[in-house]
N, C-alpha and C. Protein backbone atom coordinates (compact mmCIF):
# COMPACT_ATOMS: atom_id res chain seq x y z
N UNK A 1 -4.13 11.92 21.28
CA UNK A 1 -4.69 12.37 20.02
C UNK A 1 -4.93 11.18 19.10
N UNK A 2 -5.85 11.37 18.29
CA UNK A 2 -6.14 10.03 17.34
C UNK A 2 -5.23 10.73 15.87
N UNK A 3 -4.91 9.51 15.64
CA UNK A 3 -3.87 9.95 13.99
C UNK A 3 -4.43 10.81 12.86
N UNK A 4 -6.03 11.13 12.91
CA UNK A 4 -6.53 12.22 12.39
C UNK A 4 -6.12 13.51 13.18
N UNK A 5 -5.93 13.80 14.40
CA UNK A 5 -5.98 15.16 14.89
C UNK A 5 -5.00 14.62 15.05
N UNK A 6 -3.85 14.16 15.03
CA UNK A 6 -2.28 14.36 15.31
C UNK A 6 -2.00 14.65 13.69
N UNK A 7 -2.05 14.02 12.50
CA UNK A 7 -2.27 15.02 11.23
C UNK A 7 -2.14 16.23 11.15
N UNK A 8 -3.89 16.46 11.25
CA UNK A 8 -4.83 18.01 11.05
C UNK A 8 -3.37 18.87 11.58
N UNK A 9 -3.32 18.71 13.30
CA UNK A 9 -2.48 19.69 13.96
C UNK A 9 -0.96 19.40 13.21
N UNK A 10 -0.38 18.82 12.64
CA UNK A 10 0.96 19.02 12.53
C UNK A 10 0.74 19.66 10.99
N UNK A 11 -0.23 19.88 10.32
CA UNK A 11 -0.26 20.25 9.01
C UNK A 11 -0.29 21.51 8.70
N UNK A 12 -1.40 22.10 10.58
CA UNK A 12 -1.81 23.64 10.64
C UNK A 12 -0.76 24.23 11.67
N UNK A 13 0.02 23.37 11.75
CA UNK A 13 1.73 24.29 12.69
C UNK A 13 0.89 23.98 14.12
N UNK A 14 0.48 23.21 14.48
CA UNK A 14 0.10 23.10 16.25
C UNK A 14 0.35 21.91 16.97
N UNK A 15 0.91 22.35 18.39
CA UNK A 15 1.10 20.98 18.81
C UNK A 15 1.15 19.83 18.86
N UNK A 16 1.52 18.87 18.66
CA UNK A 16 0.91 17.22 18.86
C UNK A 16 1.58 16.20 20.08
N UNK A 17 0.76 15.10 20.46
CA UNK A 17 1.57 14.27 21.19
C UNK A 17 2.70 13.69 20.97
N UNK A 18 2.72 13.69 19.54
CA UNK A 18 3.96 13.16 19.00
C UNK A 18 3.93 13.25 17.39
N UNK A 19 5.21 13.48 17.05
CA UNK A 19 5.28 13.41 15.60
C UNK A 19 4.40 12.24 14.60
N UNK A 20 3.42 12.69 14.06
CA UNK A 20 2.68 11.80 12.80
C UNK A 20 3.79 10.80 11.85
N UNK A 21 3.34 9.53 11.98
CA UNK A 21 3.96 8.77 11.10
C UNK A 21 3.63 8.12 10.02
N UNK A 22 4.38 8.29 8.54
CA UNK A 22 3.92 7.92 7.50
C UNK A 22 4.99 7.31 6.85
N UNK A 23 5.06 5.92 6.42
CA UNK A 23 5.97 5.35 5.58
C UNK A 23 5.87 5.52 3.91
N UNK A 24 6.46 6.29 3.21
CA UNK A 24 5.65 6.66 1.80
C UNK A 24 5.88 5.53 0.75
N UNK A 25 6.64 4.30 1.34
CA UNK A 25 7.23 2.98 0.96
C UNK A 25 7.56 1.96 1.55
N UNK A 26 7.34 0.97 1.53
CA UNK A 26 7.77 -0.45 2.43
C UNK A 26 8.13 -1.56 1.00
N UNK A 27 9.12 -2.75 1.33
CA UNK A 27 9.29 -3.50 0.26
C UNK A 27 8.31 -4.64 0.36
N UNK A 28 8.11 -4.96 -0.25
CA UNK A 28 6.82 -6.28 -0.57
C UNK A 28 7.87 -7.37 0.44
N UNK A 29 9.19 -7.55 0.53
CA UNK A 29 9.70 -8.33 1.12
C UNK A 29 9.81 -8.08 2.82
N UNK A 30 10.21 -6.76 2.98
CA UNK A 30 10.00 -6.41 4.53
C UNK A 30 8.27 -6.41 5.17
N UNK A 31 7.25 -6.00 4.26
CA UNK A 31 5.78 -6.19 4.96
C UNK A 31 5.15 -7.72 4.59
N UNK A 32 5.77 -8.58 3.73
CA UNK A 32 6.05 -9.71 4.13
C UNK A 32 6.17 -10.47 5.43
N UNK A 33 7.73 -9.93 5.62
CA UNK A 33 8.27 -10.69 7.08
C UNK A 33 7.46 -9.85 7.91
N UNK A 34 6.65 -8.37 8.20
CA UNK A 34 6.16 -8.35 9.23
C UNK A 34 4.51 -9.20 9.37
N UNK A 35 4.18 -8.97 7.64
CA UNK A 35 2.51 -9.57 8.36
C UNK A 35 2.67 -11.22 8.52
N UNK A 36 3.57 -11.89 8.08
CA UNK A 36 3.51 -13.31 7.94
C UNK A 36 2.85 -14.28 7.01
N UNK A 37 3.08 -13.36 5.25
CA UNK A 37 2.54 -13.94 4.10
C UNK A 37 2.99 -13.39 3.38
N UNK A 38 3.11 -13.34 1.96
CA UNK A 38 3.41 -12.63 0.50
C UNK A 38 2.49 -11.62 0.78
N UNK A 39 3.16 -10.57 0.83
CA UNK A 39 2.24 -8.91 1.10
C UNK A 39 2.19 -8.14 -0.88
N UNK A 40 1.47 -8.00 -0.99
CA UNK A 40 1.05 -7.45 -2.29
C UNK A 40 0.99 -5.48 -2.37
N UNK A 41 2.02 -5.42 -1.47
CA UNK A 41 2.75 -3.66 -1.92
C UNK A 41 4.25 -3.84 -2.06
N UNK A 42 4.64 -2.32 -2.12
CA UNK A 42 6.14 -2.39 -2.69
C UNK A 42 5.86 -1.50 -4.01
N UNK A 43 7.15 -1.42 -4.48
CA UNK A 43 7.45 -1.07 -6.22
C UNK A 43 7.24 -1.68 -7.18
N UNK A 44 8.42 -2.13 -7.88
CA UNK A 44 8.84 -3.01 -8.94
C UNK A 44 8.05 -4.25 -8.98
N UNK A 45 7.95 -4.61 -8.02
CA UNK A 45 7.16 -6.06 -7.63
C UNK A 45 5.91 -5.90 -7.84
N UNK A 46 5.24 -4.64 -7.46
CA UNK A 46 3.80 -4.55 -8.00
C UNK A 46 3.42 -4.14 -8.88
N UNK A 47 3.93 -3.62 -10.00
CA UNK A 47 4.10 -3.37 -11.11
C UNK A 47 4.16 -4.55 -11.87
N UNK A 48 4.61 -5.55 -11.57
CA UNK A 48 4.88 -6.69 -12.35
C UNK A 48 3.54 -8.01 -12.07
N UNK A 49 3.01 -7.59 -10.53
CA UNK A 49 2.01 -8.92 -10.22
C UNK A 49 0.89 -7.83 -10.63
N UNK A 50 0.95 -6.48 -11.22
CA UNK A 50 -0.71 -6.11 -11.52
C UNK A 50 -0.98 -6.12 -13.49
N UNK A 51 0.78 -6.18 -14.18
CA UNK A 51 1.01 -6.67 -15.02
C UNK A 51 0.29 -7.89 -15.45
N UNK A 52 0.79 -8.72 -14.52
CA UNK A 52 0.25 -10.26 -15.00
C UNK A 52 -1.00 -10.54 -14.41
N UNK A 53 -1.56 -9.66 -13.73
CA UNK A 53 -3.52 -9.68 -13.07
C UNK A 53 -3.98 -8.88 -14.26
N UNK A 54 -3.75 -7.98 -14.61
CA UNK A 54 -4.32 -7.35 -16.42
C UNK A 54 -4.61 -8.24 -17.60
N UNK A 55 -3.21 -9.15 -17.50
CA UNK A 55 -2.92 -9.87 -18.73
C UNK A 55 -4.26 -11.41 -18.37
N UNK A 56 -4.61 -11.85 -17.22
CA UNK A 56 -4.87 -12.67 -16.74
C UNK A 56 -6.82 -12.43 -16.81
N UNK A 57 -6.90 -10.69 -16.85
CA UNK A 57 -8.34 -10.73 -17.03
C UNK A 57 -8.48 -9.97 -15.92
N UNK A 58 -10.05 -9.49 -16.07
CA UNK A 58 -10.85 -8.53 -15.00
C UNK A 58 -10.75 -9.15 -13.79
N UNK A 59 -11.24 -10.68 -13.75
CA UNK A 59 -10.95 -10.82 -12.50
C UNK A 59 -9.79 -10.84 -11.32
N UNK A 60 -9.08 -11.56 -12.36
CA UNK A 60 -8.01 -11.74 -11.76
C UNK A 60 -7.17 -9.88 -11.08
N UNK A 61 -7.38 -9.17 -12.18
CA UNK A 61 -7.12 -7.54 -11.62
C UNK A 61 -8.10 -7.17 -10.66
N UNK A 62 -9.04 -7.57 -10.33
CA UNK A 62 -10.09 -6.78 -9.35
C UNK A 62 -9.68 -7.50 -8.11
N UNK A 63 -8.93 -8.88 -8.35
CA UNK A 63 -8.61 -9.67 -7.22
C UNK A 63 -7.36 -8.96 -6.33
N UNK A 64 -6.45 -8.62 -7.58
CA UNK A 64 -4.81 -8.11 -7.45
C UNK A 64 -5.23 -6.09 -6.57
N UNK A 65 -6.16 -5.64 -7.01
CA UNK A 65 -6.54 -4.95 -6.21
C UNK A 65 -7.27 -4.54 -4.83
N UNK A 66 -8.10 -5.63 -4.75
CA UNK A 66 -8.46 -5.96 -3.51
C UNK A 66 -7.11 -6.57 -2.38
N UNK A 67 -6.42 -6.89 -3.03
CA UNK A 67 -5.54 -7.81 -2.15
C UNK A 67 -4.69 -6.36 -1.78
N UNK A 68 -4.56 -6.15 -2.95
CA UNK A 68 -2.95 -4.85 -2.51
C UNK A 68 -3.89 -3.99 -1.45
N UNK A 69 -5.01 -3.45 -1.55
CA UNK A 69 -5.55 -3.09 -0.87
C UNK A 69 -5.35 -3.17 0.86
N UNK A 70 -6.09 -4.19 0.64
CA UNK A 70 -6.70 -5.15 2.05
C UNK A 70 -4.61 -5.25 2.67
N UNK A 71 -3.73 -5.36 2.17
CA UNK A 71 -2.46 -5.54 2.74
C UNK A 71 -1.75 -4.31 2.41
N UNK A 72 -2.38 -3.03 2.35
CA UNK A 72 -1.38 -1.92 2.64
C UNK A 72 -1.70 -1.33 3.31
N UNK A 73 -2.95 -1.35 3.75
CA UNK A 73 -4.08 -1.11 5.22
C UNK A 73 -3.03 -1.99 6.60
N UNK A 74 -3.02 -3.24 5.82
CA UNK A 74 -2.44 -4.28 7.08
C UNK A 74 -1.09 -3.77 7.74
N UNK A 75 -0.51 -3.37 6.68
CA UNK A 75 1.36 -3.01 6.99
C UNK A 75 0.93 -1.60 7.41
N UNK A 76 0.15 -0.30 7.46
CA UNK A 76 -0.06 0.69 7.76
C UNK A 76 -0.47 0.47 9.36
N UNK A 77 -1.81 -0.76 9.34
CA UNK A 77 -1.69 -0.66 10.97
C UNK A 77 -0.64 -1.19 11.72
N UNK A 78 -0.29 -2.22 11.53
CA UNK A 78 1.04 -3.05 12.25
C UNK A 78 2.23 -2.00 12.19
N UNK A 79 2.27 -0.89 11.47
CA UNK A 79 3.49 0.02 11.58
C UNK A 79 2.94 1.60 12.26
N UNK A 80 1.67 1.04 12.88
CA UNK A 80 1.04 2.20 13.47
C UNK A 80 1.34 3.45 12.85
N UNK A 81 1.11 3.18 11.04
CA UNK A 81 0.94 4.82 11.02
C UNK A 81 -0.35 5.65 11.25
N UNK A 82 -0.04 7.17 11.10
CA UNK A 82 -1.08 7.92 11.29
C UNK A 82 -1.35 8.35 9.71
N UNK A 83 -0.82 7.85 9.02
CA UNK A 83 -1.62 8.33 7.13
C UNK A 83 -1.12 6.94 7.07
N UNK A 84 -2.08 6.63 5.95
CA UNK A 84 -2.28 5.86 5.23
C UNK A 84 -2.28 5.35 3.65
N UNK A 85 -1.46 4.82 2.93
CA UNK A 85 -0.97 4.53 1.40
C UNK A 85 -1.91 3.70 1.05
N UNK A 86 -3.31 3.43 0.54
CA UNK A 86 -4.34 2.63 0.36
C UNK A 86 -3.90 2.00 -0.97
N UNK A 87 -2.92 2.08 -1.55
CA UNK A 87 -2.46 1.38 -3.14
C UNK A 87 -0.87 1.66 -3.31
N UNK A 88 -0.48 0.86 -3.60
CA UNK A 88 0.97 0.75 -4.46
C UNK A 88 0.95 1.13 -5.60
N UNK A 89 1.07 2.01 -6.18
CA UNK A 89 1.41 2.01 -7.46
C UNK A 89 -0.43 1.46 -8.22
N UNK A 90 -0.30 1.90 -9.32
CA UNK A 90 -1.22 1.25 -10.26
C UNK A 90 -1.28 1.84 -11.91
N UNK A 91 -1.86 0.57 -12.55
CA UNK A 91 -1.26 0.66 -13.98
C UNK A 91 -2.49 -0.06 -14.72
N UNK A 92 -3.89 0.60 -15.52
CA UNK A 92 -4.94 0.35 -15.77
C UNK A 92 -4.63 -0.46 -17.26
N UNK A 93 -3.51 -0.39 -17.80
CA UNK A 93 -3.61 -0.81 -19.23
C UNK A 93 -3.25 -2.33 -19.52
N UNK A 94 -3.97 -3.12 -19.93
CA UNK A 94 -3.59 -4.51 -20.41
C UNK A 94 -2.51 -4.91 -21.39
N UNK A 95 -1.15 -5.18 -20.76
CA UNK A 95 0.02 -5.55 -21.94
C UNK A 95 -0.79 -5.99 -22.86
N UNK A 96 0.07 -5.65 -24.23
CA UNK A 96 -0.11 -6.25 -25.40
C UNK A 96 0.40 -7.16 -25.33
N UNK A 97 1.59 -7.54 -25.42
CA UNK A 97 1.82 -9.25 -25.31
C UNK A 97 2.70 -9.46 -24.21
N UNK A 98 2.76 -10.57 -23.65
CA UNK A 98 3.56 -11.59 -22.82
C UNK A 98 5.05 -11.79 -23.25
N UNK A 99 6.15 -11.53 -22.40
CA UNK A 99 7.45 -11.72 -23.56
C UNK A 99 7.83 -13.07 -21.95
């Protein structure tokens, strides 16, 4: 079955080859050590690097989103799930100030 019809069927009560896998969290430090770079998902941690991509300007946030992106795709395939978390967390408002 492909991870769409192993889904669909475990959603509508029907068979599958195997139980669907979905991690609804990984730490920026464990998909780290698996992809082999600073991975840009997680919690607390991304909350704080999309903090300072806001404060830093449009680009720099369109960058901080592409990246979290492009590396929660990465840790989703390398952990062969069958759903997919396309964003960590997100937070559209530009701090008022820097402490």
């Amino acid at each position: 079955m492909t991870s769409k019809e192993r889904v669909a069927a475990a959603f509508e009560g029907r068979p599958c080859d195997k139980i669907p896998i979905h991690h609804l969290n990984v730490s920026s430090e464990v998909a780290s050590a698996v992809l082999g770079h600073e991975a840009f998902v997680g919690g607390g941690i991304q909350r704080w690097r999309e903090a300072v991509a806001l404060w830093e300007g449009e680009d720099a946030h369109a960058e901080f989103v592409a990246r979290s992106r492009r590396d929660a795709l990465d840790v989703a395939r390398a952990f062969e799930n069958d759903l997919v978390r396309p964003r960590y967390w997100g937070h559209s408002v530009k701090p008022t100030r820097r402490i």
